[in-house]
PDB file of N, CA and C in Angstrom:
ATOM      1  N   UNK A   1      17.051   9.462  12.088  1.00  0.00           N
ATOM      2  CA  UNK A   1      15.918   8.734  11.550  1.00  0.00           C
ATOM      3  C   UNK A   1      16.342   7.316  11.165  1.00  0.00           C
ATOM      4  N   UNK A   2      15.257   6.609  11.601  1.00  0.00           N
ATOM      5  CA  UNK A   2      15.478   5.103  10.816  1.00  0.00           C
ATOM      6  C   UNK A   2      15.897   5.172   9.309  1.00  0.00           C
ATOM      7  N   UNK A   3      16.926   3.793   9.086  1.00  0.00           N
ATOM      8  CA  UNK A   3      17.442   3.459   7.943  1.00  0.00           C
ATOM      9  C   UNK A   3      16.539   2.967   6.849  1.00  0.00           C
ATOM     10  N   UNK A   4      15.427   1.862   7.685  1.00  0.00           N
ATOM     11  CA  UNK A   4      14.434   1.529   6.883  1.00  0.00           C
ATOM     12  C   UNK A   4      13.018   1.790   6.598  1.00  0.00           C
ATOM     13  N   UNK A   5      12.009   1.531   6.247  1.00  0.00           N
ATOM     14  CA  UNK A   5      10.635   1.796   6.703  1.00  0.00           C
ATOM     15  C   UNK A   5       9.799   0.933   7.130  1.00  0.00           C
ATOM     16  N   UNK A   6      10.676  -0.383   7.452  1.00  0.00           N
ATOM     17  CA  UNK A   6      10.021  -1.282   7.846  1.00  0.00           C
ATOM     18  C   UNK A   6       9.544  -1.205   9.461  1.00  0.00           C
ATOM     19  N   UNK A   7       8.776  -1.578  10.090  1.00  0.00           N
ATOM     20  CA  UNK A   7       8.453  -1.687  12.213  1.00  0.00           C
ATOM     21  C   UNK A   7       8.394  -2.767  12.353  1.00  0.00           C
ATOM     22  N   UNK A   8       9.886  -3.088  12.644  1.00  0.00           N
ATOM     23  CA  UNK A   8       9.893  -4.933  13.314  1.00  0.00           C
ATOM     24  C   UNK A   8       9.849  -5.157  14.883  1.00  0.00           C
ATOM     25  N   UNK A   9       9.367  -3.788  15.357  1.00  0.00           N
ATOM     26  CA  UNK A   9       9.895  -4.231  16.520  1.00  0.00           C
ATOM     27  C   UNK A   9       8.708  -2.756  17.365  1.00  0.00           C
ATOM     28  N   UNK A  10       7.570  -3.455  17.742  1.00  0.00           N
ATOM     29  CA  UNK A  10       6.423  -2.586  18.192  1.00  0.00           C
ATOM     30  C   UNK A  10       7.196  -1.547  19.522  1.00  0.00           C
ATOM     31  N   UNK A  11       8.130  -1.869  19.911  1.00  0.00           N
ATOM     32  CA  UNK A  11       8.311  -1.383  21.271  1.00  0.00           C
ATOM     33  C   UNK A  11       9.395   0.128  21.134  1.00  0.00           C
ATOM     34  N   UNK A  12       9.548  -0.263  19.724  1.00  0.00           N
ATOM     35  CA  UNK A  12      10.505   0.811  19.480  1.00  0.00           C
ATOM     36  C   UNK A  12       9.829   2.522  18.406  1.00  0.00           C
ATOM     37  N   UNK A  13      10.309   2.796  18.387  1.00  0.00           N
ATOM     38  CA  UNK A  13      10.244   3.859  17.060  1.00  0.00           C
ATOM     39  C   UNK A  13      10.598   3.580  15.731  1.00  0.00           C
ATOM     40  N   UNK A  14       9.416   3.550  14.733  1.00  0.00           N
ATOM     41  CA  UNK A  14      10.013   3.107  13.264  1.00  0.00           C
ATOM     42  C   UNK A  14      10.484   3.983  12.341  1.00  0.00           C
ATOM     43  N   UNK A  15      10.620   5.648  12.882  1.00  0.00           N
ATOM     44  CA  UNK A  15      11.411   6.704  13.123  1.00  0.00           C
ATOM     45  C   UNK A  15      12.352   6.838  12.818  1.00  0.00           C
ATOM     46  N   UNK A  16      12.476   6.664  14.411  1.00  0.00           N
ATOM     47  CA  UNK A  16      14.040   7.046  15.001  1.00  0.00           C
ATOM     48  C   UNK A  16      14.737   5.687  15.948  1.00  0.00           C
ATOM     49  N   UNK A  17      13.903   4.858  16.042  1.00  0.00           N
ATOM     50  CA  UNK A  17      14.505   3.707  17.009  1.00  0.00           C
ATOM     51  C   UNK A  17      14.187   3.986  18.354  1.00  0.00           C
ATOM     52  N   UNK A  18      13.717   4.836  18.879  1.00  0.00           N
ATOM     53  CA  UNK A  18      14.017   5.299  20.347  1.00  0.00           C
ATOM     54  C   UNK A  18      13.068   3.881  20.563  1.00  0.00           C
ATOM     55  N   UNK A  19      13.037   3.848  22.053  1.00  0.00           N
ATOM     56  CA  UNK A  19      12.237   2.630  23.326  1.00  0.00           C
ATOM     57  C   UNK A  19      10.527   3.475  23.249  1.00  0.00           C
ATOM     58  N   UNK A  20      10.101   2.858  22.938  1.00  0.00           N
ATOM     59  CA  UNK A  20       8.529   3.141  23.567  1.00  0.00           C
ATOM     60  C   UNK A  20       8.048   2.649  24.669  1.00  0.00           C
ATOM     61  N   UNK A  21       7.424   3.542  25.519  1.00  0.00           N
ATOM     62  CA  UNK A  21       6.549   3.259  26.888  1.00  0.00           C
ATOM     63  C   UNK A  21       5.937   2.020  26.527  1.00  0.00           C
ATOM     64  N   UNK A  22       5.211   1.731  25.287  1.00  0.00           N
ATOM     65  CA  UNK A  22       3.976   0.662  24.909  1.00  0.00           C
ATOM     66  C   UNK A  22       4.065   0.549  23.413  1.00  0.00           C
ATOM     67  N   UNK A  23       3.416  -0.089  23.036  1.00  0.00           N
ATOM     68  CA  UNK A  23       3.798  -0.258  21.133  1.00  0.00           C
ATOM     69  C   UNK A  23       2.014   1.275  20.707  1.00  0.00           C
ATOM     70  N   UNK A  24       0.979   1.407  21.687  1.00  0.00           N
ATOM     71  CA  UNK A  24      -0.020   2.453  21.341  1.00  0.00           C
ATOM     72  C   UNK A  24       0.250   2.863  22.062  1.00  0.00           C
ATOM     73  N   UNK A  25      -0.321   3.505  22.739  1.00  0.00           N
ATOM     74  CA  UNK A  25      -0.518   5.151  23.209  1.00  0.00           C
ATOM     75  C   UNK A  25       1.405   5.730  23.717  1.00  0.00           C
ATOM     76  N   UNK A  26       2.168   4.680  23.950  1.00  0.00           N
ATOM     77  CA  UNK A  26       3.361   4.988  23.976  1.00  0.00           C
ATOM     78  C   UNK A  26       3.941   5.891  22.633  1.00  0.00           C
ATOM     79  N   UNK A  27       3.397   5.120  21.803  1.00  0.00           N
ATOM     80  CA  UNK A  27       4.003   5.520  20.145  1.00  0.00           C
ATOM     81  C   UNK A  27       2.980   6.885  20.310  1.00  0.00           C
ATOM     82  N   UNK A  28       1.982   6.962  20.460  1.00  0.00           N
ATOM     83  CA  UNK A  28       0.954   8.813  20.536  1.00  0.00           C
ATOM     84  C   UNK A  28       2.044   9.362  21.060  1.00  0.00           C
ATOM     85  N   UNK A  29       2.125   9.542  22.266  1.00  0.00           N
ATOM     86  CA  UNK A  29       2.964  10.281  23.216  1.00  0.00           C
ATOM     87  C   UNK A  29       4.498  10.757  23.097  1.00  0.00           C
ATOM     88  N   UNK A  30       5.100   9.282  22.238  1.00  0.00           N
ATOM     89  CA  UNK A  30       6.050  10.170  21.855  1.00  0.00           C
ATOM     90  C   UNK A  30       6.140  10.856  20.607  1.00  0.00           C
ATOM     91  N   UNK A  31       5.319   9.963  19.776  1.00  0.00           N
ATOM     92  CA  UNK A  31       5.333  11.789  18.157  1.00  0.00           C
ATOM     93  C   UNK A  31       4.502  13.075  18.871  1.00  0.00           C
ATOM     94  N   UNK A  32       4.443  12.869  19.986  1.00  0.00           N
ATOM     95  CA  UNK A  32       3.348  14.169  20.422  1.00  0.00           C
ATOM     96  C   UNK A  32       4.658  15.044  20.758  1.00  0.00           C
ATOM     97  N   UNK A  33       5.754  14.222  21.670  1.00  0.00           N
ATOM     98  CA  UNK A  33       7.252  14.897  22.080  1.00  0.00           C
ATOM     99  C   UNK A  33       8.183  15.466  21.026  1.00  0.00           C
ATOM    100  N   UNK A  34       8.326  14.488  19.936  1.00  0.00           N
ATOM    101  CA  UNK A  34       9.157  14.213  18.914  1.00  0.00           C
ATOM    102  C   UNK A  34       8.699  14.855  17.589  1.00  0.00           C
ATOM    103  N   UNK A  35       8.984  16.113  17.349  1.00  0.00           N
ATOM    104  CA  UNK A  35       8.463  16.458  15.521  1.00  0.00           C
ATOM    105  C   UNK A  35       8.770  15.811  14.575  1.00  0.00           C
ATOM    106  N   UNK A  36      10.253  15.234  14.433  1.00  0.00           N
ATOM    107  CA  UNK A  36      10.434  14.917  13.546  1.00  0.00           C
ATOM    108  C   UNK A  36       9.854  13.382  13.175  1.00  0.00           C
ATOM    109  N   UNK A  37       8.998  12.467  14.444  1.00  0.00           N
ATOM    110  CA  UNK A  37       8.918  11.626  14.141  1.00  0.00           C
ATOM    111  C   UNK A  37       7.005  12.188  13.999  1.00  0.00           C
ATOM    112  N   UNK A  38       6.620  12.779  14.380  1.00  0.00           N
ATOM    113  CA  UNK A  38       5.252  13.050  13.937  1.00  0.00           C
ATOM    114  C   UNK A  38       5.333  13.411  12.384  1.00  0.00           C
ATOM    115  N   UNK A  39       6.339  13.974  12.191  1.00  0.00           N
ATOM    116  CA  UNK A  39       6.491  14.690  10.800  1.00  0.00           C
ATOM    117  C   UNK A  39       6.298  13.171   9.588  1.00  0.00           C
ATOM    118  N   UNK A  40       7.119  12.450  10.468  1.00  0.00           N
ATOM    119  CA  UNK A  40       7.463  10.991   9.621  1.00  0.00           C
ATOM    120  C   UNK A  40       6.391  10.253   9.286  1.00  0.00           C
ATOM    121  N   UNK A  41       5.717   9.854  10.528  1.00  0.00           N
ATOM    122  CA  UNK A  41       4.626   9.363  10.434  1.00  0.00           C
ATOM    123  C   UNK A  41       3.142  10.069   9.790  1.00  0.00           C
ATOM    124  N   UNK A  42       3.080  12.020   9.785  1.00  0.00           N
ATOM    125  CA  UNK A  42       2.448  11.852   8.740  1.00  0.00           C
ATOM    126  C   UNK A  42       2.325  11.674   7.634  1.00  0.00           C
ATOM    127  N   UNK A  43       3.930  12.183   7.017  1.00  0.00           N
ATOM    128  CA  UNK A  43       4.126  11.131   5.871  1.00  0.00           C
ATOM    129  C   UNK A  43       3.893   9.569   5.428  1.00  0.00           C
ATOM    130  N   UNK A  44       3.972   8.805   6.177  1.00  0.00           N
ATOM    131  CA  UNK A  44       3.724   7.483   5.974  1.00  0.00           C
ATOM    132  C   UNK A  44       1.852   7.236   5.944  1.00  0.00           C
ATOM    133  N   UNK A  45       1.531   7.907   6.697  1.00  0.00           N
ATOM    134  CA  UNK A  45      -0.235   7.960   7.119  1.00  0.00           C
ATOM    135  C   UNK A  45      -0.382   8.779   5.357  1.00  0.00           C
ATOM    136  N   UNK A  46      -0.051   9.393   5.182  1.00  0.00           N
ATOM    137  CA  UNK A  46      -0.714  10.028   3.902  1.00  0.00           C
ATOM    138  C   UNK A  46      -0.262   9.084   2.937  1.00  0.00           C
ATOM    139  N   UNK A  47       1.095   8.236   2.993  1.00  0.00           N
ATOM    140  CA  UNK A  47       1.094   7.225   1.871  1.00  0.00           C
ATOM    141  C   UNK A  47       0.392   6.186   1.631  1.00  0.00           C
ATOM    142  N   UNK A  48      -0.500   5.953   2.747  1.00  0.00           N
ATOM    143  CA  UNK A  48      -1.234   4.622   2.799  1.00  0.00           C
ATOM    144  C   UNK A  48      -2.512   5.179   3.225  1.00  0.00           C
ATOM    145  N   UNK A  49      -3.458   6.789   2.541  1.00  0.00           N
ATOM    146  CA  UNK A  49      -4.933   6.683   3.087  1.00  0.00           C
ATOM    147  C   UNK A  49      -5.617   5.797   2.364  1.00  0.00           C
ATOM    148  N   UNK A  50      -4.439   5.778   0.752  1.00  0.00           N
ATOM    149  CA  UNK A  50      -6.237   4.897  -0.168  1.00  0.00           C
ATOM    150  C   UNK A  50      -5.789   3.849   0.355  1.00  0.00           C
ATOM    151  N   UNK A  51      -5.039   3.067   1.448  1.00  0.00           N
ATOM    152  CA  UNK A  51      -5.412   1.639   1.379  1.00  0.00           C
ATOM    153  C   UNK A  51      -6.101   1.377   2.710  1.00  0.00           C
ATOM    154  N   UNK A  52      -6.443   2.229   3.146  1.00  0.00           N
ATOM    155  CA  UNK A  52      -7.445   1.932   4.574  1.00  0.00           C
ATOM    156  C   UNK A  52      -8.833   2.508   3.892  1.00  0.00           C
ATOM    157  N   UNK A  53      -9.534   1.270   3.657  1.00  0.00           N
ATOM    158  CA  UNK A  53     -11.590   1.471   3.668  1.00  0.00           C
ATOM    159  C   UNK A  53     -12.009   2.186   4.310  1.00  0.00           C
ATOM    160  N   UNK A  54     -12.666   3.583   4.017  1.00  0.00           N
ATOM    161  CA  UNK A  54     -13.259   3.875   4.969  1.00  0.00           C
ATOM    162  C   UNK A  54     -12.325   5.273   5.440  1.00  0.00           C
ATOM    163  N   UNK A  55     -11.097   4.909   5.628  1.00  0.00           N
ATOM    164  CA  UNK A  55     -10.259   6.186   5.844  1.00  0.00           C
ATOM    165  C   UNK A  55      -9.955   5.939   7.483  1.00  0.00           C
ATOM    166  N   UNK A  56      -9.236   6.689   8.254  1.00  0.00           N
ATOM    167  CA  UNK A  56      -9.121   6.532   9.533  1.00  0.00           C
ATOM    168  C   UNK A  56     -10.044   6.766  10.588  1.00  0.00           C
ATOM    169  N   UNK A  57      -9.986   6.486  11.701  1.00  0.00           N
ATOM    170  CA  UNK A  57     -10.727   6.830  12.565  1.00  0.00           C
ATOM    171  C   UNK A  57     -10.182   7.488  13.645  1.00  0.00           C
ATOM    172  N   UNK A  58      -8.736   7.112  13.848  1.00  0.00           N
ATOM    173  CA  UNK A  58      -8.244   8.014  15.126  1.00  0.00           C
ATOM    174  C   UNK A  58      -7.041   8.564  14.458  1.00  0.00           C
TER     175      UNK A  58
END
């Protein structure tokens, strides 16, 4: 897993670092492959619902 929680770099994983196909649907596809980075990212998605209006859409 990444060291930080920062995503400086769309093409990658803010994870794990791996290469993404695309900075979207690349990044779907691979937490769809990857548990531990789906795992990550729903952690991060649940740290930030109250700051999205409205709540998500996809």
């Amino acid at each position: 897993m990444s060291t930080t929680e920062t995503w400086s770099d769309p093409n990658r994983c803010p994870f794990c670092d791996d290469a993404l196909d695309s900075p979207g649907a690349g990044f779907v596809a691979h937490i769809e492959e990857k548990a531990d980075c789906e795992a990550a990212f729903g952690t991060w998605r649940s740290r930030i619902t109250d700051d999205v209006a409205g709540g998500w859409s996809g």
